[in-house]
Protein backbone atom coordinates (compact mmCIF):
# COMPACT_ATOMS: atom_id res chain seq x y z
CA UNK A 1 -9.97 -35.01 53.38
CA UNK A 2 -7.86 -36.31 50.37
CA UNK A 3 -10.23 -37.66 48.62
CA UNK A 4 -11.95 -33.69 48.83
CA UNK A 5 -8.89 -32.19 47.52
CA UNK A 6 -8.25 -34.65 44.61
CA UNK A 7 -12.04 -34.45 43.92
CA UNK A 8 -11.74 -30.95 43.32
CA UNK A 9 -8.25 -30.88 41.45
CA UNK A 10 -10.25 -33.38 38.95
CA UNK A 11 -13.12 -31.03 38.15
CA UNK A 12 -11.10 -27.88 38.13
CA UNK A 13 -8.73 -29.30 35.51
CA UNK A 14 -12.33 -30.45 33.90
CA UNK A 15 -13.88 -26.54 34.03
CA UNK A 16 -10.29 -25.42 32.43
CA UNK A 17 -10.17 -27.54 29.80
CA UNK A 18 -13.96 -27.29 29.32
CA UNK A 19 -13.67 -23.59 29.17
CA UNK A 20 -10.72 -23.51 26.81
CA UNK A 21 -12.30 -25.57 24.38
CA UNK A 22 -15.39 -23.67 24.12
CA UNK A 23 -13.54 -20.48 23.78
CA UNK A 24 -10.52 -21.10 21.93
CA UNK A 25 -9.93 -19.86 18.14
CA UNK A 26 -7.80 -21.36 15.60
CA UNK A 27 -4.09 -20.19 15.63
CA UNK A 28 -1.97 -19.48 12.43
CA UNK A 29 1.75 -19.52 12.91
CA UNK A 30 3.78 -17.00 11.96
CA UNK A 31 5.51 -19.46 9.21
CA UNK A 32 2.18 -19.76 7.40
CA UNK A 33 1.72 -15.98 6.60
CA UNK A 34 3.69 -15.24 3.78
CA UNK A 35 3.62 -11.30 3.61
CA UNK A 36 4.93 -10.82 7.32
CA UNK A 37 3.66 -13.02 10.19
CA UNK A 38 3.90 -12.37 14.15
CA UNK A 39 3.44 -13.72 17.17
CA UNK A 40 0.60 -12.37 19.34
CA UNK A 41 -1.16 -12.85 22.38
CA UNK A 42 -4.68 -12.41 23.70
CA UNK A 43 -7.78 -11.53 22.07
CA UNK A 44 -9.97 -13.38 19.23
CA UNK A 45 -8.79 -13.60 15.73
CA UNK A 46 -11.04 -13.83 12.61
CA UNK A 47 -10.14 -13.53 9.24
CA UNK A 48 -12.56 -11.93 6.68
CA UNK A 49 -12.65 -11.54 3.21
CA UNK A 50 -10.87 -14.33 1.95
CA UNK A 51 -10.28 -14.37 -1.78
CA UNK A 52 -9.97 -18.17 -2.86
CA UNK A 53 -6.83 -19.71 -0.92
CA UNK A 54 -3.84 -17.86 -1.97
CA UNK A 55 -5.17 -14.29 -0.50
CA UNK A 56 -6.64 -13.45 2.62
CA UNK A 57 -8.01 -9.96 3.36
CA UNK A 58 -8.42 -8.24 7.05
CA UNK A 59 -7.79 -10.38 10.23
CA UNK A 60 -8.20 -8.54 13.60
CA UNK A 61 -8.27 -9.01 16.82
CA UNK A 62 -6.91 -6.57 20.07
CA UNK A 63 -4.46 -4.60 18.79
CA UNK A 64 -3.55 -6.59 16.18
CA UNK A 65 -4.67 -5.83 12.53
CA UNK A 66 -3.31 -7.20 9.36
CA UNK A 67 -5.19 -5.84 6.60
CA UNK A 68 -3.19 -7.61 3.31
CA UNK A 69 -1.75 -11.08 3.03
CA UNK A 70 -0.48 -14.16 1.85
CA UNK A 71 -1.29 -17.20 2.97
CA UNK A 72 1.52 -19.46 2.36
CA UNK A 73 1.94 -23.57 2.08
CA UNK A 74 4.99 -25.21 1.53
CA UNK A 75 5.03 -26.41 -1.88
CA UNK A 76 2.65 -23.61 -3.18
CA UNK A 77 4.41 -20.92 -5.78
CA UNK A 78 3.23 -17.75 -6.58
CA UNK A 79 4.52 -16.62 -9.98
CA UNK A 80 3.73 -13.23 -9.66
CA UNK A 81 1.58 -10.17 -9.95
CA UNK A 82 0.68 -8.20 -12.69
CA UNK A 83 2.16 -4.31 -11.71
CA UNK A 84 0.23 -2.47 -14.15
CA UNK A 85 -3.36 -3.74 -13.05
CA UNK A 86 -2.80 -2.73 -9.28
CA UNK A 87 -4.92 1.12 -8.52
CA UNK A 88 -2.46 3.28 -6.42
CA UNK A 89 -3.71 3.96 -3.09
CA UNK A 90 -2.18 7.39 -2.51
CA UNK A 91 -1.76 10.53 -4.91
CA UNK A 92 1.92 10.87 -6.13
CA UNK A 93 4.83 12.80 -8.40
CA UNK A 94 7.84 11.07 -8.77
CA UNK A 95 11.00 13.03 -9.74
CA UNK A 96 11.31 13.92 -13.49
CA UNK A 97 13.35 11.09 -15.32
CA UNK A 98 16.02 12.07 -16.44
CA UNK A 99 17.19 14.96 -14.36
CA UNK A 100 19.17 17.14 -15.40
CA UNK A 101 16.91 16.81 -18.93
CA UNK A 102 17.44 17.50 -22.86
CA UNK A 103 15.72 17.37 -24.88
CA UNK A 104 13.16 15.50 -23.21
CA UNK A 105 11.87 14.06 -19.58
CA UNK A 106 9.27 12.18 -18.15
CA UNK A 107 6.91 12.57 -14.61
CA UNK A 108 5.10 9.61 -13.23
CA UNK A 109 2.41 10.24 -11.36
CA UNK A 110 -0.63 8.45 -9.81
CA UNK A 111 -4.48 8.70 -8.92
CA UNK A 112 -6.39 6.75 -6.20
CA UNK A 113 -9.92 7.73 -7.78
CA UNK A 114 -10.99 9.47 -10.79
CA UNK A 115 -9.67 12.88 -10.76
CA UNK A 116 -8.79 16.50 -12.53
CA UNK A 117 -5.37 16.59 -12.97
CA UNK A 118 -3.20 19.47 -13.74
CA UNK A 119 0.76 19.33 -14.22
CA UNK A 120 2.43 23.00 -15.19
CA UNK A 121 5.81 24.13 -15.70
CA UNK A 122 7.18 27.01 -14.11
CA UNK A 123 10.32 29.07 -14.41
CA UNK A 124 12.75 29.79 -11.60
CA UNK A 125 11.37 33.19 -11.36
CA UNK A 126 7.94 31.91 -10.94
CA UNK A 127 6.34 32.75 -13.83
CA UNK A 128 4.21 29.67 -15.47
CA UNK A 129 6.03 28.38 -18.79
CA UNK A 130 3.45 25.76 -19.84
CA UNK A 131 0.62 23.38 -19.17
CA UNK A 132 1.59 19.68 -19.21
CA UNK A 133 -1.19 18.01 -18.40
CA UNK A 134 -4.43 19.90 -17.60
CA UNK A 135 -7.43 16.52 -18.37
CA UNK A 136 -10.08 14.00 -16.58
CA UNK A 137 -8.25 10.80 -15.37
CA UNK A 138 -9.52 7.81 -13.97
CA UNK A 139 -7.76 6.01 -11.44
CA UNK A 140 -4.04 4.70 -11.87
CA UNK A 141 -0.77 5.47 -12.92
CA UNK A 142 0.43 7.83 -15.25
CA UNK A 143 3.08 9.51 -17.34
CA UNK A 144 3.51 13.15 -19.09
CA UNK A 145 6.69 13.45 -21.31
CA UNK A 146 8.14 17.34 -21.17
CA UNK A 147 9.52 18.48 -24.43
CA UNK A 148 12.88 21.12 -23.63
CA UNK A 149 11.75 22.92 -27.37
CA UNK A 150 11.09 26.62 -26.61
CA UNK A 151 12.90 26.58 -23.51
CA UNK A 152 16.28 28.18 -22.21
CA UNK A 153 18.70 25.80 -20.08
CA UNK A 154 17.76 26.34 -15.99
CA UNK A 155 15.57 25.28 -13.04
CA UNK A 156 11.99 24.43 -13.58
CA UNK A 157 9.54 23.53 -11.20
CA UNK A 158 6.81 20.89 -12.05
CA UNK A 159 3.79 21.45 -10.09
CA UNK A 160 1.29 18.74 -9.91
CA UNK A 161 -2.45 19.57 -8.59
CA UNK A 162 -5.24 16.57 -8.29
CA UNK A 163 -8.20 17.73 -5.73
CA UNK A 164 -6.61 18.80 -2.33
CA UNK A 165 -3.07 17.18 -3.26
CA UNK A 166 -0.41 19.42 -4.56
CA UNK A 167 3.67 18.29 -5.48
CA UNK A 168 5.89 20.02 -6.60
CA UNK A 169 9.63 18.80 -8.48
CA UNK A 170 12.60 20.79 -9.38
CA UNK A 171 13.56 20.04 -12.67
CA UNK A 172 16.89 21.23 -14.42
CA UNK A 173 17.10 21.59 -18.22
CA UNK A 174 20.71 21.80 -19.50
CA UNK A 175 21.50 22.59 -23.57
């Protein structure tokens, strides 16, 4: 009767390690992803899209989806990334720069794909003051200087159209 019971402790601990083996995937620590790792449990993992060594693109797997990363060694440095090469990924207006303005001011704004791209200038009262930027723009970041000539000290309101997006800034011109 013992020998039955060992017997069978022998080749379940044989199936379980049997069936681990063929189904287990490769684990990355947490320490080893650079941009933000986690610890998760369950499901398969793959990663996809890997861009030589120091990038990796989506890895998936349950709930669990990290779509940009690092990979990181010890002893590996990154030096950096160029900003100015990177395409936005959303449509944007930032605040006019400097605020309250004179004589001049500056808008950044961005475009995720190639679009029409009108900036005007309104008074308080509503009533449209000028055309900033009304032209064709490929994707990427961008920036439209406002000139103050012409105009009397008060709010403003920048209105930004691109497609469906719309922004609008208040803007304050003092003299």
């Amino acid at each position: 009767m013992r020998l039955n019971w060992l017997h069978m402790l022998v080749c379940g601990a044989v199936v379980i390690v049997l069936a681990g083996a063929s189904t287990a995937a490769y684990t990355i620590s947490p320490a080893v992803i650079g941009s933000g790792g986690g610890s998760s449990t369950g499901g398969g993992f793959q990663v996809s899209g890997t861009i030589g060594q120091p990038a990796i693109g989506i890895v998936t797997g349950g709930t669990y989806v990290n779509e940009i990363g690092f990979w990181y060694q010890p002893g590996w440095i990154l030096t950096g990334v160029p900003e100015g090469d990177a395409t936005p990924f959303t449509f944007s207006m930032e605040q006019n720069s400097p605020n309250p303005f004179n004589p001049v001011t500056t808008i950044q704004f961005s475009v995720p794909v190639d679009s029409r791209v009108v900036i005007t200038l309104y008074s308080a009262s509503g009533r449209e003051v000028r055309t900033v930027v009304d032209d064709e723009h490929e994707a990427g970041s961008y920036q439209a200087v406002i000139a103050a000539d012409g105009l009397p000290s008060g709010i403003y309101f920048c209105r930004m159209t691109a497609g469906r997006f719309v922004a609008t800034k208040k803007m304050v011109l003092l003299k």
